[in-house]
N, C-alpha and C. Protein backbone atom coordinates (compact mmCIF):
# COMPACT_ATOMS: atom_id res chain seq x y z
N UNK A 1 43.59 45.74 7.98
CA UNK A 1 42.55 44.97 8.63
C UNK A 1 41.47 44.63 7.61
N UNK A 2 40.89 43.16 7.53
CA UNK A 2 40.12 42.78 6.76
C UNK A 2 38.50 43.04 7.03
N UNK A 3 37.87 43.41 6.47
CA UNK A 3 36.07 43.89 6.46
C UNK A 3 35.77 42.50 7.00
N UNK A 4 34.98 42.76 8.16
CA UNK A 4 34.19 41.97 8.59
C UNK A 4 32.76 41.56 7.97
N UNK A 5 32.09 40.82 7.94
CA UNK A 5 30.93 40.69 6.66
C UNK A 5 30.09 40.46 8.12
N UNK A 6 28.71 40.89 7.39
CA UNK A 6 27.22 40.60 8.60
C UNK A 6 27.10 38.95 7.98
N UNK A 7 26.89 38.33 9.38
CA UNK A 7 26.52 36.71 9.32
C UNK A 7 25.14 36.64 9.84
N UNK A 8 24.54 35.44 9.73
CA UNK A 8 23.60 35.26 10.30
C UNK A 8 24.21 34.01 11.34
N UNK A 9 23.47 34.40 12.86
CA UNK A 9 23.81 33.38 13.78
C UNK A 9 24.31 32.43 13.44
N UNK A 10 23.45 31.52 12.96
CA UNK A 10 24.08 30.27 12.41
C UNK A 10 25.30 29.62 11.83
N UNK A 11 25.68 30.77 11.08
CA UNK A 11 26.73 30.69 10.65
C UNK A 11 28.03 30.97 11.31
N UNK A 12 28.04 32.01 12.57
CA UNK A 12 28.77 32.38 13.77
C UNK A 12 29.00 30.82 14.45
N UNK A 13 27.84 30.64 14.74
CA UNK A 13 28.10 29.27 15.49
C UNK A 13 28.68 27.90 15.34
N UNK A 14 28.14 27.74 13.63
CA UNK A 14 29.20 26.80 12.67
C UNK A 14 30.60 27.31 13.41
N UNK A 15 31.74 28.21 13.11
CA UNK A 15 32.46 28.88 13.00
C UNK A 15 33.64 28.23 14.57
N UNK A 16 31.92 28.71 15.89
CA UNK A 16 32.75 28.57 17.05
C UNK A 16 33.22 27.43 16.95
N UNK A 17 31.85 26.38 16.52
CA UNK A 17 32.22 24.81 16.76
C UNK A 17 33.58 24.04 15.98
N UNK A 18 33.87 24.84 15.18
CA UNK A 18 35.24 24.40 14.37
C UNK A 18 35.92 24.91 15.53
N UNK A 19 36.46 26.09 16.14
CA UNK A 19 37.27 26.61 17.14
C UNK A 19 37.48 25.90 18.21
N UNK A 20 36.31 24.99 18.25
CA UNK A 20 36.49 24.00 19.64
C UNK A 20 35.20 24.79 20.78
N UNK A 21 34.25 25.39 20.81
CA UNK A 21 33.84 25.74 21.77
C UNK A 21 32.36 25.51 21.53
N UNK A 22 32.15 25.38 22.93
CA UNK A 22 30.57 24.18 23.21
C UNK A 22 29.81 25.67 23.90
N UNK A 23 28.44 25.07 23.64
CA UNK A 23 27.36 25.88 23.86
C UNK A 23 26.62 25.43 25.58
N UNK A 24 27.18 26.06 26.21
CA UNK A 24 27.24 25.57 27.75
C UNK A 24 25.66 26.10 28.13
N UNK A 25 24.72 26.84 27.75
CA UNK A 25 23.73 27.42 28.27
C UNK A 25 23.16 28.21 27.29
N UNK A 26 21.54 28.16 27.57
CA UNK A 26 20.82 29.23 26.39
C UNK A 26 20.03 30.21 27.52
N UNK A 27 19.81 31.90 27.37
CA UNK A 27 18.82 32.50 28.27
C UNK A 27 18.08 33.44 27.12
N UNK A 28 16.66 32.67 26.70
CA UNK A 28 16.14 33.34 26.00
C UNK A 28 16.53 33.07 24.61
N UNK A 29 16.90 34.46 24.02
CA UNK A 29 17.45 34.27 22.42
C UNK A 29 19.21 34.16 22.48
N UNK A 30 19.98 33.95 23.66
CA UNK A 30 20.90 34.25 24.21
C UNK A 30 21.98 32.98 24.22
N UNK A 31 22.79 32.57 23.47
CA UNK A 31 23.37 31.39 23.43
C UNK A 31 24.97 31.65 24.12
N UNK A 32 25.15 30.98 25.27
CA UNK A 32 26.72 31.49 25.54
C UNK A 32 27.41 30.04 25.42
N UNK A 33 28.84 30.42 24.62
CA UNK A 33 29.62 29.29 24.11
C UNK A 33 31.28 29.77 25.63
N UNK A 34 31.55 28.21 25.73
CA UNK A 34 32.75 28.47 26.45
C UNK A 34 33.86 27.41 25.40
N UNK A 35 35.09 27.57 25.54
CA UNK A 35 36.29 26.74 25.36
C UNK A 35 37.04 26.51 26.47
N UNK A 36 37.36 24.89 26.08
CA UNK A 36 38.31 24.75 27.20
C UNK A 36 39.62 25.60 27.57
N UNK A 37 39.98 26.57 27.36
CA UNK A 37 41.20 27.58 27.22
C UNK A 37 40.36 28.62 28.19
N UNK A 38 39.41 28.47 28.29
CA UNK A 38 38.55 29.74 29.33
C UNK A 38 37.87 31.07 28.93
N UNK A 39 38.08 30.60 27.25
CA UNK A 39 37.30 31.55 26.55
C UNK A 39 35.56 31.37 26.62
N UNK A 40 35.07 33.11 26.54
CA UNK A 40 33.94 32.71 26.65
C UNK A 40 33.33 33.82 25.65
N UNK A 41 31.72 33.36 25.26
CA UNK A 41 31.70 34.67 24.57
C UNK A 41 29.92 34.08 23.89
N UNK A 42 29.00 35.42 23.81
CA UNK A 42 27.84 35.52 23.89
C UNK A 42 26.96 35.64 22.42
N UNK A 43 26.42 34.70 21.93
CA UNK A 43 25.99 34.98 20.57
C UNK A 43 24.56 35.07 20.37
N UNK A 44 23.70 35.96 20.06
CA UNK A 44 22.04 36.12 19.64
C UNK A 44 21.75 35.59 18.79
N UNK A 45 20.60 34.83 19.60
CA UNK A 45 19.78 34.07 18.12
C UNK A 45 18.72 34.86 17.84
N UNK A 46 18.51 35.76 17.04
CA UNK A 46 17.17 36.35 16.87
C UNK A 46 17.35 36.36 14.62
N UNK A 47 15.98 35.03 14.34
CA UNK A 47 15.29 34.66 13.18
C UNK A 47 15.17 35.79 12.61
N UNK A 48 15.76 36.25 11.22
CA UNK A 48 15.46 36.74 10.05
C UNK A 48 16.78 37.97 10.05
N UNK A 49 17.60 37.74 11.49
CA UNK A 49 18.27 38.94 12.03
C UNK A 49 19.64 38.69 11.99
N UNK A 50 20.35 39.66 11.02
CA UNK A 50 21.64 39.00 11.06
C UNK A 50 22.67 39.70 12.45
N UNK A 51 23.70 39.20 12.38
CA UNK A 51 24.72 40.07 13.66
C UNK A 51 25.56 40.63 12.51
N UNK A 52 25.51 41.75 13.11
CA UNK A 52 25.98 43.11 12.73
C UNK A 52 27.53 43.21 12.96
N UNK A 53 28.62 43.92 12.26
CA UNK A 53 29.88 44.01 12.03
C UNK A 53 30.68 44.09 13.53
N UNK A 54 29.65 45.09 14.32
CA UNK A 54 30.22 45.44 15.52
C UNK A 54 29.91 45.01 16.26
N UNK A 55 28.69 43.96 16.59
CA UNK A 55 29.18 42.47 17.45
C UNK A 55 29.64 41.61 17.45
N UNK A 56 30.06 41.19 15.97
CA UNK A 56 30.79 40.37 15.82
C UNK A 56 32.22 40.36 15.63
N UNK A 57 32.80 41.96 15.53
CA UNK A 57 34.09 42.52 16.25
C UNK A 57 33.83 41.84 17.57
N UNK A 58 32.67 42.31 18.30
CA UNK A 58 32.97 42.28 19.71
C UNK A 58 33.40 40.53 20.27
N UNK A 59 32.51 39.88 19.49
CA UNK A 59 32.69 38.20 19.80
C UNK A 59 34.34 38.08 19.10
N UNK A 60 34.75 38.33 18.19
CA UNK A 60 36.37 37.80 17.56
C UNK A 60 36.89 38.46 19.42
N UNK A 61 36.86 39.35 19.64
CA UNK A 61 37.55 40.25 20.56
C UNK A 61 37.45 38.96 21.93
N UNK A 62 36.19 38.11 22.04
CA UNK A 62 36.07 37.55 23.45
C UNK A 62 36.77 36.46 22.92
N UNK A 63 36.60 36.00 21.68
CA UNK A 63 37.40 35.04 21.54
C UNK A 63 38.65 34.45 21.18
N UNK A 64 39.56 35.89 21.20
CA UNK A 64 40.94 36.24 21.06
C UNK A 64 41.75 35.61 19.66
N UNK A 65 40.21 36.36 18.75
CA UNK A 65 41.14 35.80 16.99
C UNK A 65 40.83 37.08 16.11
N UNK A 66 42.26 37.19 15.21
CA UNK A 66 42.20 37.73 14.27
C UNK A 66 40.33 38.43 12.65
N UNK A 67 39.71 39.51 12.82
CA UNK A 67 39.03 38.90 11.40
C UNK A 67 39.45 38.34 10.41
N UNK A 68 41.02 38.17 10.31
CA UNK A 68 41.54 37.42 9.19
C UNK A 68 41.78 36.02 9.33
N UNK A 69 41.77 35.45 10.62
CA UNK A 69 41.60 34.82 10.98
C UNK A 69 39.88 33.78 11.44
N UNK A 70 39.43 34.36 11.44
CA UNK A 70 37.85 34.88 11.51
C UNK A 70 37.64 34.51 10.07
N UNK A 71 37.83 35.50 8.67
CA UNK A 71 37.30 35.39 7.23
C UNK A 71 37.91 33.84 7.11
N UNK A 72 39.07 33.07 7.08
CA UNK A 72 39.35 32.46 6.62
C UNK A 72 38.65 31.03 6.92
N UNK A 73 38.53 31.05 8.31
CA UNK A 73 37.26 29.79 8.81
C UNK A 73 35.52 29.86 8.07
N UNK A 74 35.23 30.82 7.80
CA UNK A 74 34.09 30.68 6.97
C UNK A 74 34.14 29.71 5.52
């Protein structure tokens, strides 16, 4: 299994939008993306703050892809 690296939001979200999935709603610092396939899955925007290894396990996990799959779209 390949090391997941800390991203900053932004760069998560680049990522979804290649995957195909739109940003259906914001609550707060709270951005939730859906795909037409019925995937769904929850990304934080919080400035100066990156997402951490083990939420962004948790987002590959909602969004049913590989981190190697995952490293290689960056």
């Amino acid at each position: 299994m390949s090391k997941l690296p800390s991203l900053k939001s932004k760069e998560v979200i680049k990522i979804l939008h290649k995957l195909g999935f739109k940003k259906i709603r914001q609550k707060g610092s709270h951005a939730f993306f859906s795909h037409s396939s019925g995937k769904t899955t929850v990304v934080p925007i919080h400035q100066g703050r990156n997402i951490g290894k083990g939420l962004l396990h948790s987002i590959l996990h909602d969004i049913q892809i590989s981190p190697e799959e995952f490293n290689k779209l960056k």
